[in-house]
Protein backbone atom coordinates (compact mmCIF):
# COMPACT_ATOMS: atom_id res chain seq x y z
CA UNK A 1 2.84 -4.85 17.23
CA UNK A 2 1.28 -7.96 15.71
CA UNK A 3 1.87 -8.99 11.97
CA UNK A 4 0.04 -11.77 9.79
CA UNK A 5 0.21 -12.35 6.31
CA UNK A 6 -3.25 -13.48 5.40
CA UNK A 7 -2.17 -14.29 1.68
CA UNK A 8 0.75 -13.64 -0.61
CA UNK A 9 1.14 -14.25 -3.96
CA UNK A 10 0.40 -13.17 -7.49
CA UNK A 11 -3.10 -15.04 -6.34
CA UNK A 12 -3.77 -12.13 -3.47
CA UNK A 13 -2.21 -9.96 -1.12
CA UNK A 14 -3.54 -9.31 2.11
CA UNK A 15 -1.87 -8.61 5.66
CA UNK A 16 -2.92 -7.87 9.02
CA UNK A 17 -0.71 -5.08 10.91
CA UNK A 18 -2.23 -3.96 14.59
CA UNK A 19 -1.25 -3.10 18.06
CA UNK A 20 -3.50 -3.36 21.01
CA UNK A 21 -5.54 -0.32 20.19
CA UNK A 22 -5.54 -0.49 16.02
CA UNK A 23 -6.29 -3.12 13.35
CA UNK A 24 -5.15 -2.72 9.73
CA UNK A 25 -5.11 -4.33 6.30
CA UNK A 26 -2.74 -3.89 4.02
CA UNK A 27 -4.02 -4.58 0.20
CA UNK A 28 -7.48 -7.12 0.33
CA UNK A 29 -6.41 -8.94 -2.82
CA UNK A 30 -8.43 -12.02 -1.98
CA UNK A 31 -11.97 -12.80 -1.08
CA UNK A 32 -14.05 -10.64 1.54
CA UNK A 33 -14.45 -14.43 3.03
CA UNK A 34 -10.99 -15.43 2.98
CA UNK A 35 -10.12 -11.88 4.53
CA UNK A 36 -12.60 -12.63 7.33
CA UNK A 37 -11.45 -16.56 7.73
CA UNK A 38 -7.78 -15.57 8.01
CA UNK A 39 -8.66 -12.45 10.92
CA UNK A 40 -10.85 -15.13 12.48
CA UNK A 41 -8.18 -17.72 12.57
CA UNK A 42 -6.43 -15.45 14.51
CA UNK A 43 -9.07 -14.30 16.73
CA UNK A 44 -10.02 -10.81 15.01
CA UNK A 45 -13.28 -9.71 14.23
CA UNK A 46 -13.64 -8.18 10.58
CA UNK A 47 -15.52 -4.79 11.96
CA UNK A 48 -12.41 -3.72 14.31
CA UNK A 49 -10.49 -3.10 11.24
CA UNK A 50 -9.19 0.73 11.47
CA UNK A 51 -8.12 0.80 7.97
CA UNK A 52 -7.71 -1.09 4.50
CA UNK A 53 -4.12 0.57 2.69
CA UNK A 54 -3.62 -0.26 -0.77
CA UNK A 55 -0.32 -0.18 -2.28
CA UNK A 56 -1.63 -0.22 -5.77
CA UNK A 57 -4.34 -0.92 -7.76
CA UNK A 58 -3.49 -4.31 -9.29
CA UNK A 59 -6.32 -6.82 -8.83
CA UNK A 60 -4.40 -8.62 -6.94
CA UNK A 61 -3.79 -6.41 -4.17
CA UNK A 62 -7.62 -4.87 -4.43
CA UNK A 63 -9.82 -7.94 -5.66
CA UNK A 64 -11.64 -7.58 -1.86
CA UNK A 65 -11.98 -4.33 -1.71
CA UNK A 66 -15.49 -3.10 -2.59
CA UNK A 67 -17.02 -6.03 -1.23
CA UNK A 68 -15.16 -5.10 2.46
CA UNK A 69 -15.41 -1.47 2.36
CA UNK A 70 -19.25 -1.66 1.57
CA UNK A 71 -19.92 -4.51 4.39
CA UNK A 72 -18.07 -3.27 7.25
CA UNK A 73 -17.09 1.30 6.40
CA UNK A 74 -13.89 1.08 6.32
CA UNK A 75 -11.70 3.76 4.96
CA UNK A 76 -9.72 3.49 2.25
CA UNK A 77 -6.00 4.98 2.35
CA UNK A 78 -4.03 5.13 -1.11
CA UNK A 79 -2.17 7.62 -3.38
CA UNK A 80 -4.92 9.89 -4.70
CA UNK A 81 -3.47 8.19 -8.47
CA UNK A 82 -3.76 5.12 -6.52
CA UNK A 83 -7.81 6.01 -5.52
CA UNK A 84 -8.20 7.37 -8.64
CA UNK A 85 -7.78 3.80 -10.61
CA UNK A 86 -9.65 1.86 -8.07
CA UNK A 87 -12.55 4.16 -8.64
CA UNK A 88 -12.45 3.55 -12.16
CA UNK A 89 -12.26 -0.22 -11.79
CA UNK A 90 -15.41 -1.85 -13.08
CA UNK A 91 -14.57 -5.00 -10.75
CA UNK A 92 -14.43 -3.50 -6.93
CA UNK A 93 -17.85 -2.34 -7.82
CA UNK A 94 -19.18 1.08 -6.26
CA UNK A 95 -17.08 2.17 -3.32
CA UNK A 96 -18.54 5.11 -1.45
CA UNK A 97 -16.08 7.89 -2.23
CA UNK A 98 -16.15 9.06 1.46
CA UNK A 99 -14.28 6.24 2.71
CA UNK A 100 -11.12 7.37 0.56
CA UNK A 101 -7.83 8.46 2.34
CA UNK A 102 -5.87 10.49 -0.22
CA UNK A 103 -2.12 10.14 1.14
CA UNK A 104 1.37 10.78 -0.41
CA UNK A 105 4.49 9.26 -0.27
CA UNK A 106 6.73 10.44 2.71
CA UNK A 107 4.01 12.00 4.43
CA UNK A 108 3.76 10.35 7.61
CA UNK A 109 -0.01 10.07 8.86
CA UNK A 110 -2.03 8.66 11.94
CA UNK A 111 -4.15 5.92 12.15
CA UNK A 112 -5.60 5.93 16.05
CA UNK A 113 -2.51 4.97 17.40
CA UNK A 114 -0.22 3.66 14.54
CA UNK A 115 2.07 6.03 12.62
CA UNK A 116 2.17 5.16 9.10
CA UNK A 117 4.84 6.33 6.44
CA UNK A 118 4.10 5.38 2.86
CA UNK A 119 7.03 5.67 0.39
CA UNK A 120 7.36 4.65 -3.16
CA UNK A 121 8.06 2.57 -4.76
CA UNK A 122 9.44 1.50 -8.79
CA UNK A 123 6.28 -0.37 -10.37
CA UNK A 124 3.84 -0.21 -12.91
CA UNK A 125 1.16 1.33 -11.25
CA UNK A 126 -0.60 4.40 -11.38
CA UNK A 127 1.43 5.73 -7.71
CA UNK A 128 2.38 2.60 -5.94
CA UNK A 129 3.86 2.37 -2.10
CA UNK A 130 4.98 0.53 0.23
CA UNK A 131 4.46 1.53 4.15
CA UNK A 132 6.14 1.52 7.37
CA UNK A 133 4.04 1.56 10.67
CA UNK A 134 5.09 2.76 13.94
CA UNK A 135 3.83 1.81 17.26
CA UNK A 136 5.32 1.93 21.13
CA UNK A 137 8.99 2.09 19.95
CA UNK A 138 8.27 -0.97 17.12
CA UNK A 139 8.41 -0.78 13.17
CA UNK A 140 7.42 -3.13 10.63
CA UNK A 141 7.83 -2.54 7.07
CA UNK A 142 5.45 -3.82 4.16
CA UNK A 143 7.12 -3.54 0.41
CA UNK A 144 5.41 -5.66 -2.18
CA UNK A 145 6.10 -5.92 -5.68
CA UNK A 146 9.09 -3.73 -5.86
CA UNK A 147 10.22 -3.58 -8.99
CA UNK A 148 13.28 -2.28 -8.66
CA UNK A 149 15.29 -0.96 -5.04
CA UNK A 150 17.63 1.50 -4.76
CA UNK A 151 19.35 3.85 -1.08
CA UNK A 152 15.79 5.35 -0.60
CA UNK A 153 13.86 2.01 -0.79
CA UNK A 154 17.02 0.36 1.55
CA UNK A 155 16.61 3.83 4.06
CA UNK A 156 12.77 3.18 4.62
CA UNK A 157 13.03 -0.59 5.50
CA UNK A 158 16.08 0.06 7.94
């Protein structure tokens, strides 16, 4: 499994998760041009990309997200709370509502070949996450903004 962090920061959020068959964001916080500079600094073209997740709806995790979900159909996998603020967020601009990916925290779901597990996490959000994906015997864990951690939090990221 590959990981990149494309940006981090109270500026924008996005990261790159894939292994040889799936590609991945996780939050698009940043520029659809930046997103696409940073994948094609590391030799990935923008319209392999499987799936954006969103950990929550905070600008800074979803400034990108209309503007990539519109140029490239990508679906769209959040807490339906989660998918429920970014639809009502003037600044994304119209997402097509088919691309959403309701998904609750410790279901585990597919993604072609990556198992994800979202779990939540203490911020304030409307249903915030953080995720754990599973590929060919690997794990990598992605918690932003946590808030607060606790045994549950500790258990996910083991």
């Amino acid at each position: 499994m590959k990981l990149c962090s494309i940006a981090s920061g109270s500026s924008g959020n996005c990261i790159y998760i894939a292994d040889e068959n799936t590609h991945l964001l996780v939050d698009v916080g940043i520029s659809k041009k930046k997103i696409v500079e940073g994948l094609s600094s590391i030799d990935v073209d923008a319209k392999t990309i499987d799936g954006i997740l969103i950990t929550h709806e905070h600008l800074d995790h979803i400034k990108g997200l209309g503007i990539m979900a519109r140029a490239y159909n990508i679906p769209i996998y959040g807490t339906y709370n989660t998918l429920k603020a970014i639809h009502e967020c003037k600044s994304t601009g119209e997402i097509d509502q088919s691309l959403y990916r309701p998904i609750e925290a410790d279901k585990m779901f597919d993604i072609k070949s990556i198992t994800v597990k979202p779990f939540a996490t203490s911020h304030d959000a409307a249903d915030p996450v953080c995720y754990t994906f599973h590929s060919n015997d690997k794990k990598i864990a992605i918690a932003t903004d946590l808030g607060q951690y606790d045994e549950y939090i500790i258990a996910n990221l083991k």
